[in-house]
N, C-alpha and C. Protein backbone atom coordinates (compact mmCIF):
# COMPACT_ATOMS: atom_id res chain seq x y z
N UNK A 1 -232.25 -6.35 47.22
CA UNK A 1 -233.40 -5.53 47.54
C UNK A 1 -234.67 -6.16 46.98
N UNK A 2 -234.81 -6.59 45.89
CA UNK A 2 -235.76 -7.53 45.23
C UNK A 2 -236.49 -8.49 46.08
N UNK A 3 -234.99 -9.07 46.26
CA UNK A 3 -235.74 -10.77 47.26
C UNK A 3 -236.18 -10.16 48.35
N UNK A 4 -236.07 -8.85 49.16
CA UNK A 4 -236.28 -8.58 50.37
C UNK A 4 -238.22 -8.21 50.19
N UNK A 5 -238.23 -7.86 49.42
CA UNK A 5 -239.67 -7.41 49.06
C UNK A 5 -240.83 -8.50 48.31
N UNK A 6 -239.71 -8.81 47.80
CA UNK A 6 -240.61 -10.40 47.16
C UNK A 6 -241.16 -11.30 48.32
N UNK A 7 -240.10 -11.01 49.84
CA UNK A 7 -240.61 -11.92 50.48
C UNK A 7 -241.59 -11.42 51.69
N UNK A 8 -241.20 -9.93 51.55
CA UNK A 8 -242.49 -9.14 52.27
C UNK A 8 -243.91 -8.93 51.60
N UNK A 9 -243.86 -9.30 50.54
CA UNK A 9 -244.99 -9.06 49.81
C UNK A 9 -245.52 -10.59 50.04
N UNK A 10 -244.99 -11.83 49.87
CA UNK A 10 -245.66 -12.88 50.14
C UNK A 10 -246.17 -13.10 51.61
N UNK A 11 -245.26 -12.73 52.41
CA UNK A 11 -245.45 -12.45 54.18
C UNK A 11 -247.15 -12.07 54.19
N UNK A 12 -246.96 -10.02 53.14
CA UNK A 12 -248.25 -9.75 53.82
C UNK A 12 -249.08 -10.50 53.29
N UNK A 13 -249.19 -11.20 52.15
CA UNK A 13 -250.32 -11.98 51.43
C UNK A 13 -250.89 -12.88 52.42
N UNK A 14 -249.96 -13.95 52.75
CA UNK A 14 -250.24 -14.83 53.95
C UNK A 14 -251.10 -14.08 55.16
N UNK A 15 -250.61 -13.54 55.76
CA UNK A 15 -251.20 -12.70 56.78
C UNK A 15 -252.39 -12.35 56.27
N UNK A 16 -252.69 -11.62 55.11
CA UNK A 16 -253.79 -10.96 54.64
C UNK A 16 -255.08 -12.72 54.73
N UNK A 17 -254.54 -13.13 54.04
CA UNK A 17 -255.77 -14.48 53.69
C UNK A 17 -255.97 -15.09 55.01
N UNK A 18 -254.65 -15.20 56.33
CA UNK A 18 -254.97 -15.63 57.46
C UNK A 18 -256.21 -15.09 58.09
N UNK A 19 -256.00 -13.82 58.18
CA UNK A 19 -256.93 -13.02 58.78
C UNK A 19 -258.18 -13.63 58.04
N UNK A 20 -258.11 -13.00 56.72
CA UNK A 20 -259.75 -13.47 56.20
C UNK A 20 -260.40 -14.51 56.26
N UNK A 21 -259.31 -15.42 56.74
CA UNK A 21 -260.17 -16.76 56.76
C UNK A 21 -260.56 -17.53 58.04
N UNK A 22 -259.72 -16.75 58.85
CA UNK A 22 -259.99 -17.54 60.02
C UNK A 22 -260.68 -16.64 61.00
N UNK A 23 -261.75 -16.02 61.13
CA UNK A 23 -261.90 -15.30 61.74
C UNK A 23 -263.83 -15.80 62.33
N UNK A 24 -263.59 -15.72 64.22
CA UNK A 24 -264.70 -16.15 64.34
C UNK A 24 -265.37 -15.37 64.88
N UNK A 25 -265.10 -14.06 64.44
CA UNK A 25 -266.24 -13.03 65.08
C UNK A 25 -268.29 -13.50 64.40
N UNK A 26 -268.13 -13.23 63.25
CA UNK A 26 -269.41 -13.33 62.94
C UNK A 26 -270.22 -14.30 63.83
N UNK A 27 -269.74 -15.81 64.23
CA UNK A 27 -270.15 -16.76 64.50
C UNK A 27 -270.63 -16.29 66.24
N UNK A 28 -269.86 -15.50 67.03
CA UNK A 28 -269.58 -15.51 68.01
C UNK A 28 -270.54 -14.18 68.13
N UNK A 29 -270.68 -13.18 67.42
CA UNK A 29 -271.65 -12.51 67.36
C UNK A 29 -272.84 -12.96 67.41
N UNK A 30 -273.49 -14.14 66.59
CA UNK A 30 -274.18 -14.09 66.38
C UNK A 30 -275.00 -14.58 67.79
N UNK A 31 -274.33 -15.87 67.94
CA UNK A 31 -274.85 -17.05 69.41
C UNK A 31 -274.83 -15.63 70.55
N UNK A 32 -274.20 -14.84 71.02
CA UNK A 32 -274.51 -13.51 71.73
C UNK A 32 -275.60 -13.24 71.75
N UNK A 33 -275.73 -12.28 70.16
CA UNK A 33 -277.01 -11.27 70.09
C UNK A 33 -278.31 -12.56 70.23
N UNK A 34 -278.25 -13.75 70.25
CA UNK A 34 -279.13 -14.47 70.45
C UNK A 34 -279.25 -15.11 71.68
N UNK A 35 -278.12 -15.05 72.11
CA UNK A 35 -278.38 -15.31 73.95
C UNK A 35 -278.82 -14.19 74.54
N UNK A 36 -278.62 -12.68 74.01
CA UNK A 36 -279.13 -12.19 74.48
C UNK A 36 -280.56 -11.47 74.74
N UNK A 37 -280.97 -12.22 73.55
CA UNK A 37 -282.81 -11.89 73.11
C UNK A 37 -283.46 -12.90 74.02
N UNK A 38 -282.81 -14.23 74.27
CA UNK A 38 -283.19 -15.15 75.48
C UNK A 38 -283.31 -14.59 76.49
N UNK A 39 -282.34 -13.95 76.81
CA UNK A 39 -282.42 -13.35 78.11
C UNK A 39 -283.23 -12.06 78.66
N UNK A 40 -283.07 -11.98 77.26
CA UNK A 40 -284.42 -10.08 77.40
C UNK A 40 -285.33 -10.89 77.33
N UNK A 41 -286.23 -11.77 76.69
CA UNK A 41 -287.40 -12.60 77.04
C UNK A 41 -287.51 -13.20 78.43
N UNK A 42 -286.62 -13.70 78.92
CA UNK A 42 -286.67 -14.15 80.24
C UNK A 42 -287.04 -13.19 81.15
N UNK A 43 -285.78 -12.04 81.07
CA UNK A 43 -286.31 -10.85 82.33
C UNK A 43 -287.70 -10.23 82.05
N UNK A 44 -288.16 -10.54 81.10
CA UNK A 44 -289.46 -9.40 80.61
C UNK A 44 -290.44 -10.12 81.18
N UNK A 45 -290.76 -11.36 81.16
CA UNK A 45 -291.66 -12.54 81.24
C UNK A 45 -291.51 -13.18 82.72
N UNK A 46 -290.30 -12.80 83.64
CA UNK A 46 -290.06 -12.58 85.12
C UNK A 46 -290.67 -11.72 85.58
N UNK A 47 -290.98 -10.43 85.04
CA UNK A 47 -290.99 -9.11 85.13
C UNK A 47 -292.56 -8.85 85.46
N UNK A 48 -293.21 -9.45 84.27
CA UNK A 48 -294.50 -9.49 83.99
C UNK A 48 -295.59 -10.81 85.29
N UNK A 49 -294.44 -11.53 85.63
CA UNK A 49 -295.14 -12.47 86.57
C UNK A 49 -295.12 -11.88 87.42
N UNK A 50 -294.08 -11.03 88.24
CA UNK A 50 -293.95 -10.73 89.51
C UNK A 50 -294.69 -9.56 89.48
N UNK A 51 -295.22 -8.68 88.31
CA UNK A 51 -296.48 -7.78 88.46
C UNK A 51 -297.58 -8.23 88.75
N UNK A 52 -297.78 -9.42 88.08
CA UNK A 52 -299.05 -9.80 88.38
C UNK A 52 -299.45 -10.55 89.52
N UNK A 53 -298.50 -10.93 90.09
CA UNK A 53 -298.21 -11.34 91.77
C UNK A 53 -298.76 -10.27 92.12
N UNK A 54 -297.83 -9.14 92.04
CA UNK A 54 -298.48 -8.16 93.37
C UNK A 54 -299.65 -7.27 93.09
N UNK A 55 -300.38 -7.80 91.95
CA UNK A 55 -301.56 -7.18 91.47
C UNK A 55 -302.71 -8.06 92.37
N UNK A 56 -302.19 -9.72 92.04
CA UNK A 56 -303.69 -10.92 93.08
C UNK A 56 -302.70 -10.31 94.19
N UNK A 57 -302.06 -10.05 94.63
CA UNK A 57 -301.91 -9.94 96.29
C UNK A 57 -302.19 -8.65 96.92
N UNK A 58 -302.02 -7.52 96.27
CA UNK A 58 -302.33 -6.39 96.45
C UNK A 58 -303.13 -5.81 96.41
N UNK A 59 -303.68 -6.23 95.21
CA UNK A 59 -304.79 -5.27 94.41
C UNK A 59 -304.57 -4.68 92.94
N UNK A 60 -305.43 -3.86 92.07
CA UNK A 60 -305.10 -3.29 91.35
C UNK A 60 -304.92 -1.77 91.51
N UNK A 61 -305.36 -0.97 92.97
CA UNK A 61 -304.51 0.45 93.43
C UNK A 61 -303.64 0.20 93.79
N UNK A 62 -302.78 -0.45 93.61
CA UNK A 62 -301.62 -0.31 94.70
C UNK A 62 -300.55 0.24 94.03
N UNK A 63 -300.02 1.33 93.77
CA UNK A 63 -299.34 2.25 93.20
C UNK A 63 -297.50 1.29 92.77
N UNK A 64 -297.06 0.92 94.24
CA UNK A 64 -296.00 -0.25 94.22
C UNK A 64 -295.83 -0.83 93.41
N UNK A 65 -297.13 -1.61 92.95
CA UNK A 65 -296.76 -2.66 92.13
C UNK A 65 -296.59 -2.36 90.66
N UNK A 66 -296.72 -0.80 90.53
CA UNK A 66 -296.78 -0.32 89.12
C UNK A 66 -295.15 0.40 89.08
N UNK A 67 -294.76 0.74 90.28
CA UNK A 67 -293.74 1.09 90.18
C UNK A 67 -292.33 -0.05 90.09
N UNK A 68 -292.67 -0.95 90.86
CA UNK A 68 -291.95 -1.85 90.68
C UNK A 68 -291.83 -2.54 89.56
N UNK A 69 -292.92 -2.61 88.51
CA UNK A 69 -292.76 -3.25 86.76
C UNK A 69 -291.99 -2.44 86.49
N UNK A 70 -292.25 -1.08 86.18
CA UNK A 70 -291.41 0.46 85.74
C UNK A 70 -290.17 -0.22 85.91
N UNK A 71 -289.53 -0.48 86.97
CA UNK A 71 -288.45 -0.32 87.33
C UNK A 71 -287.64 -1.37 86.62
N UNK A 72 -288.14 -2.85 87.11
CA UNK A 72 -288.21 -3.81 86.05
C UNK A 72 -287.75 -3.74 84.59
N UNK A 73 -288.79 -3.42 84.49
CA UNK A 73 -288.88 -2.65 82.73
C UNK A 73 -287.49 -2.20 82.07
N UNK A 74 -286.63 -1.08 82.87
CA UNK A 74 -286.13 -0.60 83.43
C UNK A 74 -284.13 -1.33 82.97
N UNK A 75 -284.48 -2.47 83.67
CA UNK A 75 -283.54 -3.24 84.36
C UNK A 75 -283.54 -4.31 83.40
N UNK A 76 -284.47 -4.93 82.45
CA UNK A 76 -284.38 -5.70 81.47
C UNK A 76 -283.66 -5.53 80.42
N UNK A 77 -283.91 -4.00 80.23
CA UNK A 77 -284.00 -2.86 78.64
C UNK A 77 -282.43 -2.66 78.78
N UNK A 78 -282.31 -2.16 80.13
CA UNK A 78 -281.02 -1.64 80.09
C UNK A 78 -279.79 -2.52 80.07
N UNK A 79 -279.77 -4.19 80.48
CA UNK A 79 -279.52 -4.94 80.61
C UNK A 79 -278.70 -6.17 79.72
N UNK A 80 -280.12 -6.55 78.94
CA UNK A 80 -280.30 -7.32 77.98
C UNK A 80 -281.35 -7.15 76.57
N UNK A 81 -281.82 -6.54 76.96
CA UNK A 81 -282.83 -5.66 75.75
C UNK A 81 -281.90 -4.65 74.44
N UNK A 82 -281.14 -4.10 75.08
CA UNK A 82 -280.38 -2.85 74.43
C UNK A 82 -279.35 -2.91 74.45
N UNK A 83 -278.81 -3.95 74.10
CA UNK A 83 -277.27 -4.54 74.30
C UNK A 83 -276.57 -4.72 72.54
């Protein structure tokens, strides 16, 4: 009964330090939450050109083109912004 536990207790040790040591979440987190701030900069800065497109092409009444940033806006946030 001894040796049976002596060798489950070294088992979980192993296991225990495996885990702690090899583990590549943090790393893999991190390159993410930073690809994904790239990418919320990208859509925002897409976002912001194609307003201002339809602002020289439209005008500045043109209700559209305010709705279409909104929406934008919208679609960035929900996307890659708030992830």
């Amino acid at each position: 009964m001894r040796r049976v536990l002596s060798s489950l207790s070294a088992a979980l040790v192993f296991v225990a330090l495996a885990l702690a040591l090899f583990q590549p979440y943090p790393a893999a987190r991190t390159a993410r939450a930073a690809d994904l701030q790239e990418k919320c900069d990208d859509c925002t800065i897409r976002n912001n050109q194609r307003f201002e497109q339809c602002l020289e092409v439209h005008g500045i009444n043109h209700i559209p083109c305010y709705d279409q940033y909104n929406e934008g806006v919208v679609i960035c946030y929900r996307n890659f912004c708030e992830q």
